[in-house]
N, C-alpha and C. Protein backbone atom coordinates (compact mmCIF):
# COMPACT_ATOMS: atom_id res chain seq x y z
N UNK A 1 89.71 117.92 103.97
CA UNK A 1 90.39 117.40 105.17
C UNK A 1 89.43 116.63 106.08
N UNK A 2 88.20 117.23 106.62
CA UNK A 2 87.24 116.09 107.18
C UNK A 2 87.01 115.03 106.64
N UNK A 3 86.83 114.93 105.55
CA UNK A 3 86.27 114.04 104.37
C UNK A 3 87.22 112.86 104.41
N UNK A 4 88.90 113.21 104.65
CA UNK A 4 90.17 112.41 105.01
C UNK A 4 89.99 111.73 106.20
N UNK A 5 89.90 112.87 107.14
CA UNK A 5 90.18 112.71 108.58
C UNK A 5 88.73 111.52 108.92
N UNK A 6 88.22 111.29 108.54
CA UNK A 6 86.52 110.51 108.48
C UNK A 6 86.89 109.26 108.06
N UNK A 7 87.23 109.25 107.10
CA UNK A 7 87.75 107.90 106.08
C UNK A 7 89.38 107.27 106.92
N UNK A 8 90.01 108.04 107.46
CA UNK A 8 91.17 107.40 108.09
C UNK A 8 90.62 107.11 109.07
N UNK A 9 89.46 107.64 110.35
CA UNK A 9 89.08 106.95 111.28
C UNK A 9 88.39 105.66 110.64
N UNK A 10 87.64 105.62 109.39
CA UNK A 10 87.07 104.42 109.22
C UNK A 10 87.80 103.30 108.80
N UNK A 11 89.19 103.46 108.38
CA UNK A 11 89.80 102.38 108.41
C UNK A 11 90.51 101.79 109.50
N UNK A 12 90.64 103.21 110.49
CA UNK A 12 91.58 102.40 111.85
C UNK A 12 90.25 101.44 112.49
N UNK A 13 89.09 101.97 112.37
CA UNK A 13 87.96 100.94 113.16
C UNK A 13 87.62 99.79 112.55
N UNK A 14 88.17 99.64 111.49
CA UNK A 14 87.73 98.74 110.05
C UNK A 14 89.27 97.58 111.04
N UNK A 15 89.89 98.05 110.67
CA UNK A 15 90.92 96.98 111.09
C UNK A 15 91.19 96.57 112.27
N UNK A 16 90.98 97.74 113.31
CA UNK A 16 90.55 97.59 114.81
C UNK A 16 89.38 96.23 114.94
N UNK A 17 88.32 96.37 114.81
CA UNK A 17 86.95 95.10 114.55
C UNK A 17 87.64 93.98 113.89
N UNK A 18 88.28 94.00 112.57
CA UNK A 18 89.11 93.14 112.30
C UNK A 18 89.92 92.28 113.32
N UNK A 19 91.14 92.98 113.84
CA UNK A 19 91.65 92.64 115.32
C UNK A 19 91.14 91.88 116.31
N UNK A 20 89.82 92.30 116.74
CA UNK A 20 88.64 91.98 117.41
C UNK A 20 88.23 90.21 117.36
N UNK A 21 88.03 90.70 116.25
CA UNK A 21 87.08 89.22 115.25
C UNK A 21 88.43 88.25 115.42
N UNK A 22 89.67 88.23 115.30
CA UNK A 22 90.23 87.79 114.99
C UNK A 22 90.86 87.19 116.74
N UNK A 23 90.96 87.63 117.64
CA UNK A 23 91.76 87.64 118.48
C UNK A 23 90.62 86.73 119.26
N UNK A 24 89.33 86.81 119.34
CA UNK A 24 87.70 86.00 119.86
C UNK A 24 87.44 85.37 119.16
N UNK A 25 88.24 84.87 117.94
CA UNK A 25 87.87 84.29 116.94
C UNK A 25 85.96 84.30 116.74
N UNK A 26 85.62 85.31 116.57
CA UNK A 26 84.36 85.85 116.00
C UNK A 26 84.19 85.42 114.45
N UNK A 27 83.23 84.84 113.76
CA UNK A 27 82.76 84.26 112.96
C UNK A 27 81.66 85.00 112.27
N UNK A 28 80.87 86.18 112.53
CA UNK A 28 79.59 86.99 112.43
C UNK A 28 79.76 87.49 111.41
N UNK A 29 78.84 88.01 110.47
CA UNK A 29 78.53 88.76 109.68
C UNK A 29 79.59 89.94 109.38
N UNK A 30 78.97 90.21 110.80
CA UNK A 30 80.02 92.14 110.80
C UNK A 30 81.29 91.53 110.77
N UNK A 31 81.91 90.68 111.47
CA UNK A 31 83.62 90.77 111.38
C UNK A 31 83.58 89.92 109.70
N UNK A 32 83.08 89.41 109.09
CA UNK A 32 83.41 89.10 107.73
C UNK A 32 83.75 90.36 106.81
N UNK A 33 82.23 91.30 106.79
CA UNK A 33 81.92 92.32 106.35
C UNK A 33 83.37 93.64 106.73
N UNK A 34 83.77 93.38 107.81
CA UNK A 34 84.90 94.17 108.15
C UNK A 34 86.26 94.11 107.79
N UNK A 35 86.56 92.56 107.61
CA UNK A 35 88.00 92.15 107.24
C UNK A 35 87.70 92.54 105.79
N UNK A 36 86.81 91.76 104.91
CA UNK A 36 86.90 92.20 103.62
C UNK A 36 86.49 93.75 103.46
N UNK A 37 86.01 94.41 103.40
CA UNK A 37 85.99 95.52 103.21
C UNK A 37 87.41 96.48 103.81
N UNK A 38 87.81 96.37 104.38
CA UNK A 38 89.38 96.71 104.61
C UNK A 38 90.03 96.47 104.23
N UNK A 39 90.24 95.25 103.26
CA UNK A 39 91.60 94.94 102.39
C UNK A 39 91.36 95.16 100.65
N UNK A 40 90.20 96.27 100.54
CA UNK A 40 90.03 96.59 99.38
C UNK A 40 90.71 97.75 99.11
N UNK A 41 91.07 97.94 97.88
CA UNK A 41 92.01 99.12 97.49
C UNK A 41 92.03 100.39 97.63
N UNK A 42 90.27 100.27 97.23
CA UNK A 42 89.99 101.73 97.31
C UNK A 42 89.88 102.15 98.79
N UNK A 43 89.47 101.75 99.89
CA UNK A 43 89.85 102.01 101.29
C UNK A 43 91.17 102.88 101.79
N UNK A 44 92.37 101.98 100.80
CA UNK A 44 93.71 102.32 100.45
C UNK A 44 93.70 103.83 99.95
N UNK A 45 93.27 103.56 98.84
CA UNK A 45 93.36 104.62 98.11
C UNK A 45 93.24 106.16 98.36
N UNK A 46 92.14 106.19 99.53
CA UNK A 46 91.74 107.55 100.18
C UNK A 46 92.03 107.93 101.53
N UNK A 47 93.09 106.70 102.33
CA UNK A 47 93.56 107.03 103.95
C UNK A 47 94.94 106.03 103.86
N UNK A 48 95.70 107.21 104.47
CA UNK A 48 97.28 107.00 104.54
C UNK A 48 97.00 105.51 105.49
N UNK A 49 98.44 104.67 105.02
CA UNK A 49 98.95 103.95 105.70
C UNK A 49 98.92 104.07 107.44
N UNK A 50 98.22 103.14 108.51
CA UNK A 50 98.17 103.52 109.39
C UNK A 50 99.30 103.57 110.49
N UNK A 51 100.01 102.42 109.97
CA UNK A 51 101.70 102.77 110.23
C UNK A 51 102.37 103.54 110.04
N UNK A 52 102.65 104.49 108.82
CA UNK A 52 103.27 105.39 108.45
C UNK A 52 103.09 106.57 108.83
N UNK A 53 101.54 107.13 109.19
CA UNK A 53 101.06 108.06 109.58
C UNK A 53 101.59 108.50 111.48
N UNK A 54 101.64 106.96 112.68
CA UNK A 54 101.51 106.76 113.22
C UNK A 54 103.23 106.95 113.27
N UNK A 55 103.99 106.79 112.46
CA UNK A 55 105.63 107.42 112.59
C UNK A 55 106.28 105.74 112.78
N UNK A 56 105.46 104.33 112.95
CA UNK A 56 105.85 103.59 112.58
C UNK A 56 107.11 102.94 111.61
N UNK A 57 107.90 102.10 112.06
CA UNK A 57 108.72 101.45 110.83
C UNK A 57 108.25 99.97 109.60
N UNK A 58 108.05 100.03 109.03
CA UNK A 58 107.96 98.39 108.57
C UNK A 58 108.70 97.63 108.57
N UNK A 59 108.58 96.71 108.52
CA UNK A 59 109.50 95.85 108.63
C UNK A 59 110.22 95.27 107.22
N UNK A 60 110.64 95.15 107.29
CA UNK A 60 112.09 95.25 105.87
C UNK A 60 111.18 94.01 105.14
N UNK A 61 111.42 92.72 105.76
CA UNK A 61 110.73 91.66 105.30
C UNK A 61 109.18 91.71 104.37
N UNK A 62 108.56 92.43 105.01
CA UNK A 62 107.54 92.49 104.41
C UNK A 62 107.46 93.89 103.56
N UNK A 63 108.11 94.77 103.39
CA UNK A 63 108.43 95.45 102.26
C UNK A 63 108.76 94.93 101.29
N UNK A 64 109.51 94.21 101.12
CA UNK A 64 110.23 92.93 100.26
C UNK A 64 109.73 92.28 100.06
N UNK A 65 108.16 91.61 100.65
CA UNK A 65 107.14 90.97 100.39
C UNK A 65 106.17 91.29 99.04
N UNK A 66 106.00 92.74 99.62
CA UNK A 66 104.62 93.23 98.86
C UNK A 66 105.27 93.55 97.60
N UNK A 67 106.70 93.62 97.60
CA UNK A 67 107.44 94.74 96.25
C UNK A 67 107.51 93.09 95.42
N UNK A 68 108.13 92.26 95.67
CA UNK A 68 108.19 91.34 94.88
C UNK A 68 106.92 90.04 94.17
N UNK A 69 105.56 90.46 95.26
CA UNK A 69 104.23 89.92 95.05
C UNK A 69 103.99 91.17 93.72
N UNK A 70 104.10 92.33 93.91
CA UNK A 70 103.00 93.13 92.76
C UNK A 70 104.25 93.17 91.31
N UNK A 71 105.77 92.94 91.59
CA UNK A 71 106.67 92.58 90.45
C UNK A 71 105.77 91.68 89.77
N UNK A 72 105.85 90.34 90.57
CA UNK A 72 105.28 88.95 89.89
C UNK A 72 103.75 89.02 89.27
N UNK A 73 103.26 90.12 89.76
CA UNK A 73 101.87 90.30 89.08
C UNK A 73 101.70 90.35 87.51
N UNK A 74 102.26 90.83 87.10
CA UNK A 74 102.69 91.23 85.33
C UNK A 74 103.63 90.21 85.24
N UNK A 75 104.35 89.24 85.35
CA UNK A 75 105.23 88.06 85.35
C UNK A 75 104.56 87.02 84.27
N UNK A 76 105.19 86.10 83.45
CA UNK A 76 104.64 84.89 83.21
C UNK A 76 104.10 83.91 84.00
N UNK A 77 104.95 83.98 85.45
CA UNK A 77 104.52 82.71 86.41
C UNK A 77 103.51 83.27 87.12
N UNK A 78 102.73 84.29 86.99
CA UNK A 78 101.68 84.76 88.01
C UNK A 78 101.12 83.61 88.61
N UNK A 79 100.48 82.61 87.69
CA UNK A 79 99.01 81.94 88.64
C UNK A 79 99.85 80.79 89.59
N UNK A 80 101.47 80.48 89.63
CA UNK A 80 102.18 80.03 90.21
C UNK A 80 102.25 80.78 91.65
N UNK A 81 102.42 81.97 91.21
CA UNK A 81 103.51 82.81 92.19
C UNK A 81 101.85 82.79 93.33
N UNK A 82 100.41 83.43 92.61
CA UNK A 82 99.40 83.62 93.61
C UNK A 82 98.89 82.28 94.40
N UNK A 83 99.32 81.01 93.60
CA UNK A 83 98.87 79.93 94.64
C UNK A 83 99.85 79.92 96.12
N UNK A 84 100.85 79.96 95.58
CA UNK A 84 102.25 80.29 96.50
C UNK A 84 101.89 81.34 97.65
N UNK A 85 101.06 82.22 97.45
CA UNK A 85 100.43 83.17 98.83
C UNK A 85 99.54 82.56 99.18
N UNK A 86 98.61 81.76 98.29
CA UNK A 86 97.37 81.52 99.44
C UNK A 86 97.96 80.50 100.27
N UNK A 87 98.60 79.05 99.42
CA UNK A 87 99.43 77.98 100.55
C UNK A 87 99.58 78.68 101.54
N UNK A 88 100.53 79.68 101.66
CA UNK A 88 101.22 80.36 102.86
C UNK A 88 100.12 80.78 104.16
N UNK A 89 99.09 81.06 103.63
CA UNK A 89 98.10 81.77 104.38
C UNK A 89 97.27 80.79 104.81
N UNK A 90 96.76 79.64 104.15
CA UNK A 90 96.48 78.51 104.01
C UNK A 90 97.06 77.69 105.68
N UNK A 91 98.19 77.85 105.18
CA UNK A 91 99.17 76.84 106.43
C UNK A 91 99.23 77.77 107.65
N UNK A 92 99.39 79.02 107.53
CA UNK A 92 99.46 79.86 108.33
C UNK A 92 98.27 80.63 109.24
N UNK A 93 97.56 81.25 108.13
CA UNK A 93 95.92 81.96 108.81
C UNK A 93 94.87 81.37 108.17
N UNK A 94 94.82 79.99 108.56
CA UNK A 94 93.65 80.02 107.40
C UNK A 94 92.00 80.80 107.19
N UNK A 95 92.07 81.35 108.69
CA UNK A 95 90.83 82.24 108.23
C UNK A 95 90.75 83.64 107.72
N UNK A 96 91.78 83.80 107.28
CA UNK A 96 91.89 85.35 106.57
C UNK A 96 92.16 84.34 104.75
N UNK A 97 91.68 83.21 104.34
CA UNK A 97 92.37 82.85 103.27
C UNK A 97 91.38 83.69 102.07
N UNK A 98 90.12 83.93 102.14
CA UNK A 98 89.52 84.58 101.65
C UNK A 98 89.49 85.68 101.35
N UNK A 99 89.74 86.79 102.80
CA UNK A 99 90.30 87.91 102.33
C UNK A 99 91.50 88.12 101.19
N UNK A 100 92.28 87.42 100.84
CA UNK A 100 93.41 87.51 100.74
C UNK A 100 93.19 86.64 99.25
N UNK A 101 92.54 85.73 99.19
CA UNK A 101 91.98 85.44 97.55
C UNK A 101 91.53 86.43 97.11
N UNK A 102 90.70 87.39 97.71
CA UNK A 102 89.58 88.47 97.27
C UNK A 102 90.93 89.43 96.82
N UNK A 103 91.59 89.87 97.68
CA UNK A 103 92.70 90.69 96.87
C UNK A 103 93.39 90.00 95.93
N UNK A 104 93.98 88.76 96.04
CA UNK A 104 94.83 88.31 94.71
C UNK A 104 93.82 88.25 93.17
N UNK A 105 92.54 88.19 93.54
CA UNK A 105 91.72 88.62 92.59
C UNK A 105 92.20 89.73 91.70
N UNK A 106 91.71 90.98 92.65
CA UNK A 106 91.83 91.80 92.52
C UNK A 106 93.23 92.68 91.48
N UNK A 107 94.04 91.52 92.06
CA UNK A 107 95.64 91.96 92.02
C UNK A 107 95.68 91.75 90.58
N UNK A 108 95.39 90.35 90.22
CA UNK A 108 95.12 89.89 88.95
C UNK A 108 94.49 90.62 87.97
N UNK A 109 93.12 90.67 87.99
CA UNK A 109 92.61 91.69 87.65
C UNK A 109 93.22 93.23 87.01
N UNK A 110 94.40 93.46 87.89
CA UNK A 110 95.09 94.80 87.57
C UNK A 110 96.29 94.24 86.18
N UNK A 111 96.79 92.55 86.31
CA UNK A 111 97.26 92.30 85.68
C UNK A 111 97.12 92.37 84.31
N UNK A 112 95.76 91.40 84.02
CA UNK A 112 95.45 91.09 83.11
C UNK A 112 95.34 92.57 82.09
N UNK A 113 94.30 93.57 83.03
CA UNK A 113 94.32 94.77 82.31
C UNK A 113 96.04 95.54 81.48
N UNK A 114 96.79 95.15 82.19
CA UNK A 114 98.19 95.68 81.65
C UNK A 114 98.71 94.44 80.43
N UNK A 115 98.24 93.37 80.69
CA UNK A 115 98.65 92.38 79.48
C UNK A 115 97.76 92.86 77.99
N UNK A 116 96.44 92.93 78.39
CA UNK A 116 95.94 93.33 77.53
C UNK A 116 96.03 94.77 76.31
N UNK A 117 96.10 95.54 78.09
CA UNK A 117 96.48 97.01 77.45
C UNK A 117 97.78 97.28 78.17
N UNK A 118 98.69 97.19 77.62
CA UNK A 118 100.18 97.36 77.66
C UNK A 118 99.89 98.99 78.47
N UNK A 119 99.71 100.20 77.72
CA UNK A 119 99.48 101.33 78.24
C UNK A 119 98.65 101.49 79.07
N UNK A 120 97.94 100.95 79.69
CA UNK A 120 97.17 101.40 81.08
C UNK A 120 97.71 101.42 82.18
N UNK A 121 97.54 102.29 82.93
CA UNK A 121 97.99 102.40 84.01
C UNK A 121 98.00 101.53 85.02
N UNK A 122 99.27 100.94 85.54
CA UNK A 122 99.60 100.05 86.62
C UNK A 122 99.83 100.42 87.90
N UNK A 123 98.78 100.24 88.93
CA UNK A 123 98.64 101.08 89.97
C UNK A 123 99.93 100.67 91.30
N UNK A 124 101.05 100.22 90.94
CA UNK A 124 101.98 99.48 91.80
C UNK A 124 102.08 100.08 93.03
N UNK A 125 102.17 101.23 93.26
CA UNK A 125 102.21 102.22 94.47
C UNK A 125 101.51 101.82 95.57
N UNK A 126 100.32 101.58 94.80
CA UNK A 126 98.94 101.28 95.83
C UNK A 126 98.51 99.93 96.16
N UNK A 127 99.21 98.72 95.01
CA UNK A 127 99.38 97.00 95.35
C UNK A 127 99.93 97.16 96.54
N UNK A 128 101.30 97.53 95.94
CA UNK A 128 102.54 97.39 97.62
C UNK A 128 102.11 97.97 98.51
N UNK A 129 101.22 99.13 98.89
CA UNK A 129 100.63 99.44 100.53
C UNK A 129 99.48 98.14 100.63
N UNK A 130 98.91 98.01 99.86
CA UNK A 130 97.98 96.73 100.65
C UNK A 130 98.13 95.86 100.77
N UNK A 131 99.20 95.22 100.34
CA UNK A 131 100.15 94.13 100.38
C UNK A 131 100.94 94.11 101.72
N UNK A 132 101.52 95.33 101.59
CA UNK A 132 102.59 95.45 102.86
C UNK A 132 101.73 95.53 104.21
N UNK A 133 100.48 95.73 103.99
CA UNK A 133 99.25 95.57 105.16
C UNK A 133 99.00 93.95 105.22
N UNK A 134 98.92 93.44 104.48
CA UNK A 134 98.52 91.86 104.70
C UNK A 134 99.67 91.18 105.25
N UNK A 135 100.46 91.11 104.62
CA UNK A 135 101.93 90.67 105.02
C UNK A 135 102.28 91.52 106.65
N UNK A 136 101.93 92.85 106.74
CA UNK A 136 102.18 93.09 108.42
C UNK A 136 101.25 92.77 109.50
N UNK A 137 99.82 92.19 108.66
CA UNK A 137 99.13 91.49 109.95
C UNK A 137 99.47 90.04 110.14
N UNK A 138 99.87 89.61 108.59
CA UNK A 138 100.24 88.33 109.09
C UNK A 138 101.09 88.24 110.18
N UNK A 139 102.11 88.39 109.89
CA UNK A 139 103.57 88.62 110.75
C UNK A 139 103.60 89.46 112.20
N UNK A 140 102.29 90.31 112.51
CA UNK A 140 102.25 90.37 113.21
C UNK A 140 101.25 89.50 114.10
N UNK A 141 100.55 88.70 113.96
CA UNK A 141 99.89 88.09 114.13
C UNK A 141 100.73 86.03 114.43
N UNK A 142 101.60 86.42 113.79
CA UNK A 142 102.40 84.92 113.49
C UNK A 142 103.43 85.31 113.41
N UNK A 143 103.70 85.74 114.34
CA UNK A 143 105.86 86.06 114.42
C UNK A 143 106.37 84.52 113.98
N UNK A 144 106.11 83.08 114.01
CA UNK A 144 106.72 82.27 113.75
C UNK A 144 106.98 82.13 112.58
N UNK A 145 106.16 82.72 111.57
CA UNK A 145 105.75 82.56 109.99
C UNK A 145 107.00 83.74 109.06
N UNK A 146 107.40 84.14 110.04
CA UNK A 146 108.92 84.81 109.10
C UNK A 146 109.54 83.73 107.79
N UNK A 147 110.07 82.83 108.34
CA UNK A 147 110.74 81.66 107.87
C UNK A 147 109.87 80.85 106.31
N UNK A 148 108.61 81.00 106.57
CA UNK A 148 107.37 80.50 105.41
C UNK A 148 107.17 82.36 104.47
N UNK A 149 107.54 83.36 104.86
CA UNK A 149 107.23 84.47 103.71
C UNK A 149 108.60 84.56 103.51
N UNK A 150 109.96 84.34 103.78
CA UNK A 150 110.89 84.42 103.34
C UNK A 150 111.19 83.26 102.01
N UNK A 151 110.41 82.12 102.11
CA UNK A 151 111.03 81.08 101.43
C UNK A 151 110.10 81.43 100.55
N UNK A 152 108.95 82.11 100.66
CA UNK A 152 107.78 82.30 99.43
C UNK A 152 108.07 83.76 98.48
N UNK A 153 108.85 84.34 98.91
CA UNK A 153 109.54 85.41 98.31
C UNK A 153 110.89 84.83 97.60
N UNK A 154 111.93 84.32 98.28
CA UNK A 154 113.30 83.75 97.66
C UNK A 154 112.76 82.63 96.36
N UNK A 155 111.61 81.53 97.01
CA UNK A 155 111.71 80.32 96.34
C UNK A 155 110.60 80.50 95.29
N UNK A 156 109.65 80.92 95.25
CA UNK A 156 108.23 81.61 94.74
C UNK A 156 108.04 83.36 93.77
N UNK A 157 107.95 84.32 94.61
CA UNK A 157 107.59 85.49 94.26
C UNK A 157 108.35 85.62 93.42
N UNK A 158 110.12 85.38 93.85
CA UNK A 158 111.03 86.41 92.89
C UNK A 158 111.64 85.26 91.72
N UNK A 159 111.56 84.27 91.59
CA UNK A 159 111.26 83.73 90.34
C UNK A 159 110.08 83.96 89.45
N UNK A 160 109.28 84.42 90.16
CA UNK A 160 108.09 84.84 88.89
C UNK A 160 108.05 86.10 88.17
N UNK A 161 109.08 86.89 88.98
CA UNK A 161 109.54 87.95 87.97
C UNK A 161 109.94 88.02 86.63
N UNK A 162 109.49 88.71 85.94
CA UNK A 162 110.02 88.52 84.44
C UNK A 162 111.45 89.16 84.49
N UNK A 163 111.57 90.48 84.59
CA UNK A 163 112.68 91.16 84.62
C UNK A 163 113.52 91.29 85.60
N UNK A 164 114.87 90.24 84.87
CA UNK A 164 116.41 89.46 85.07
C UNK A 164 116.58 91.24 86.37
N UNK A 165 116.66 92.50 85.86
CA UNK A 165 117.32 93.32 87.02
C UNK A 165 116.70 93.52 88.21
N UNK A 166 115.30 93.02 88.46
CA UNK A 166 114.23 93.52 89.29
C UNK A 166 114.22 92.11 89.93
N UNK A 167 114.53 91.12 89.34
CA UNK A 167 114.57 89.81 90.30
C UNK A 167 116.22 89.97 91.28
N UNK A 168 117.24 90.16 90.43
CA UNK A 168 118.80 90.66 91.17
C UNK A 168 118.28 92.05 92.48
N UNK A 169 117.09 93.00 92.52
CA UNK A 169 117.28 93.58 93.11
C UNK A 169 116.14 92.97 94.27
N UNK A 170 115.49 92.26 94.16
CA UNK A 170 114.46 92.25 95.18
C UNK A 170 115.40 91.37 95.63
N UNK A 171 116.42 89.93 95.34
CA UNK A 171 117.22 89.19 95.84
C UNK A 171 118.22 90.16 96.73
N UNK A 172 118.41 91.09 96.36
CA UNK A 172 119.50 91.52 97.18
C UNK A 172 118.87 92.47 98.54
N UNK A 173 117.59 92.52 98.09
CA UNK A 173 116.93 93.69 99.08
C UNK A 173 116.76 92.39 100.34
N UNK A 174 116.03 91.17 99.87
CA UNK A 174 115.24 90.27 100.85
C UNK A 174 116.56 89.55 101.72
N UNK A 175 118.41 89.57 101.15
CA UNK A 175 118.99 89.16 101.99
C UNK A 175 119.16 90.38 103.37
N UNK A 176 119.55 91.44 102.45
CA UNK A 176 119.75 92.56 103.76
C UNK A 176 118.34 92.55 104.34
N UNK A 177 117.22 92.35 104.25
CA UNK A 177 116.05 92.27 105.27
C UNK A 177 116.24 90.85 105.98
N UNK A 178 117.22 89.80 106.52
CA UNK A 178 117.52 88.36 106.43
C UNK A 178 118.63 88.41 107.11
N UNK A 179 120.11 88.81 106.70
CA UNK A 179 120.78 89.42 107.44
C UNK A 179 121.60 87.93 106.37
N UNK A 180 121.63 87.63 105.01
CA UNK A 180 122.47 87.53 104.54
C UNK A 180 123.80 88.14 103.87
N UNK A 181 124.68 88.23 104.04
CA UNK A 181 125.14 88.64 103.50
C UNK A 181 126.27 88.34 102.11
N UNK A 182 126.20 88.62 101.11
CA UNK A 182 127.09 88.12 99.82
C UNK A 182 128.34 88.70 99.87
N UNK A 183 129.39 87.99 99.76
CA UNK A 183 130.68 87.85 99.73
C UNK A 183 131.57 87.27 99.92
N UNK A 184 132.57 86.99 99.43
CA UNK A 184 132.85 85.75 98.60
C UNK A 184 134.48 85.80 99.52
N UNK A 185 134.88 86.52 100.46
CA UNK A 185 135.56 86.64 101.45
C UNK A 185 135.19 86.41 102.67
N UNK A 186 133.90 86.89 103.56
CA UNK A 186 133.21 86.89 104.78
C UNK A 186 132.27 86.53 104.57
N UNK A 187 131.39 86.09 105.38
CA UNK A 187 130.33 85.69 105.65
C UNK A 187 130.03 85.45 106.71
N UNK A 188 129.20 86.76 107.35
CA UNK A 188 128.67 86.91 108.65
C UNK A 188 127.01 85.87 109.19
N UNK A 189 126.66 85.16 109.47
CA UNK A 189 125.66 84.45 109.76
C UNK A 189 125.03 84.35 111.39
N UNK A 190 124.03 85.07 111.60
CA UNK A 190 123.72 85.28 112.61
C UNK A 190 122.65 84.20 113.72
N UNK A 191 122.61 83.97 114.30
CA UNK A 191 121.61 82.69 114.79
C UNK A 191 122.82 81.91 115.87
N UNK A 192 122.43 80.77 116.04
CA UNK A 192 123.53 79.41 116.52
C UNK A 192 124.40 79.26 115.79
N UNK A 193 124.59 79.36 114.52
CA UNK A 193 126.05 79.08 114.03
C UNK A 193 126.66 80.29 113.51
N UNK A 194 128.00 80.18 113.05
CA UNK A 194 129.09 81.23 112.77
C UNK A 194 129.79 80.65 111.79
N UNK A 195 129.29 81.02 110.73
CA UNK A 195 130.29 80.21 109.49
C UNK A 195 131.52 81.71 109.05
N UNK A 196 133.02 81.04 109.04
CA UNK A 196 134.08 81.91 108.39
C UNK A 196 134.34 81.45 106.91
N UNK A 197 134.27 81.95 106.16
CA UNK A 197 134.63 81.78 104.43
C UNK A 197 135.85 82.21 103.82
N UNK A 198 136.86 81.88 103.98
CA UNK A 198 137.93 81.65 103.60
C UNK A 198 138.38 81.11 102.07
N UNK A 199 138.12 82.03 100.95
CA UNK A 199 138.58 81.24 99.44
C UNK A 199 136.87 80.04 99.26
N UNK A 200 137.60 78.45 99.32
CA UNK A 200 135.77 77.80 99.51
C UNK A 200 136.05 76.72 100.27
N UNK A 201 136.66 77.59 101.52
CA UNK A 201 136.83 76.52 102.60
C UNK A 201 136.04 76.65 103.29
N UNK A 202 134.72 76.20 103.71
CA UNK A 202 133.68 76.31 105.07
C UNK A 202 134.16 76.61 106.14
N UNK A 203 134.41 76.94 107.47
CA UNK A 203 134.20 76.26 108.51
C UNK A 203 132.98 76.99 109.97
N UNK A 204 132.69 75.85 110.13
CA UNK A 204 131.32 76.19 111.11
C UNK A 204 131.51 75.84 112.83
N UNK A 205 131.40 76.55 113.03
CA UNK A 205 131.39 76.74 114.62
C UNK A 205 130.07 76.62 115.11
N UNK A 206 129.43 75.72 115.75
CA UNK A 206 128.15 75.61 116.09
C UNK A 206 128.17 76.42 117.77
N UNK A 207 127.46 77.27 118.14
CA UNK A 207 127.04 77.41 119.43
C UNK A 207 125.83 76.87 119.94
N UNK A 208 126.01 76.30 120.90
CA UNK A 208 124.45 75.72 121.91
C UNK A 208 123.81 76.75 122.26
């Protein structure tokens, strides 16, 4: 339990300094040394989620993020689907683009081992928490950037899925995180407009 309780303070300070570096836009050694070393697995591996612990919610979106990034990992379209995150990060943070190569490395890495050796163990459990960490600093960091991980999940991630039921389910997970809804009677649309669906008659009501 110390040994836990030690290693979970060292990641809240690990990402705390992170924060830091990021918000002073600090450039130094130590905040390099800090961001990357925090978005490595094994960090993961030995201290709970600091959201989850903390009684936190995630956010739907980026659950749906990380689940359909570590699907596409074992995918045919992988080296598609990983350029498709860095663009995003690219356009979005570009100074975390490194961190975030260093994991798609990584990610890869876990791939290749399962292409090769079909039976080895695929650590998916532990992709999607560090995933769902990158994707919640982005987003928290860039509330505008909803709109760019939604289209990189719909238009990107979940086409690189191999498996036809796991692409139907991350599609249906990322509308209810979206607030689409499918049906072929109603169609509730939330924002400035109000579309009613009637048989396949449109009609749109714009509000100012």
């Amino acid at each position: 339990m110390p040994v836990l309780l030690g290693a979970f303070h060292l990641k809240l300070f690990l990402l705390q300094w992170d924060r830091f570096c990021f918000e002073n836009d600090r450039k130094t050694a130590s905040c390099e040394f800090a961001v990357i070393v925090s978005s490595f697995s094994w960090v993961s591996a030995i201290v709970p989620n600091p959201t989850e612990v903390s009684g936190g919610v995630m956010d739907p979106l980026v659950t749906v993020a990380a689940a359909a990034l570590v699907s596409a990992i074992v995918g045919d379209a992988w080296a598609a689907s990983r350029d498709g995150v860095l663009d995003v990060w690219r356009r979005v943070h570009p100074r975390r683009v490194r961190v975030i190569d260093a994991a798609l490395d990584e990610a890869s890495g876990e791939g290749d081992l399962v292409r090769v050796h079909p039976e080895a163990p695929f650590p998916a459990g532990q992709l999607e928490e560090d995933w769902q960490n990158h994707f919640h600093a982005l987003l928290r960091d860039h509330p505008d950037a909803r709109d760019d991980v939604e289209q990189l999940i719909r238009e990107v991630l979940v086409p690189g899925v191999s498996e036809p039921g796991k692409r139907a389910e991350l599609t249906t997970l990322l509308n209810n995180s979206t607030g689409v809804v499918n049906n072929v009677n109603n169609v509730i649309v939330t924002g400035k407009a109000q579309a009613a669906v009637a048989a396949r008659d449109i009609h749109w009501n714009t509000r100012d």
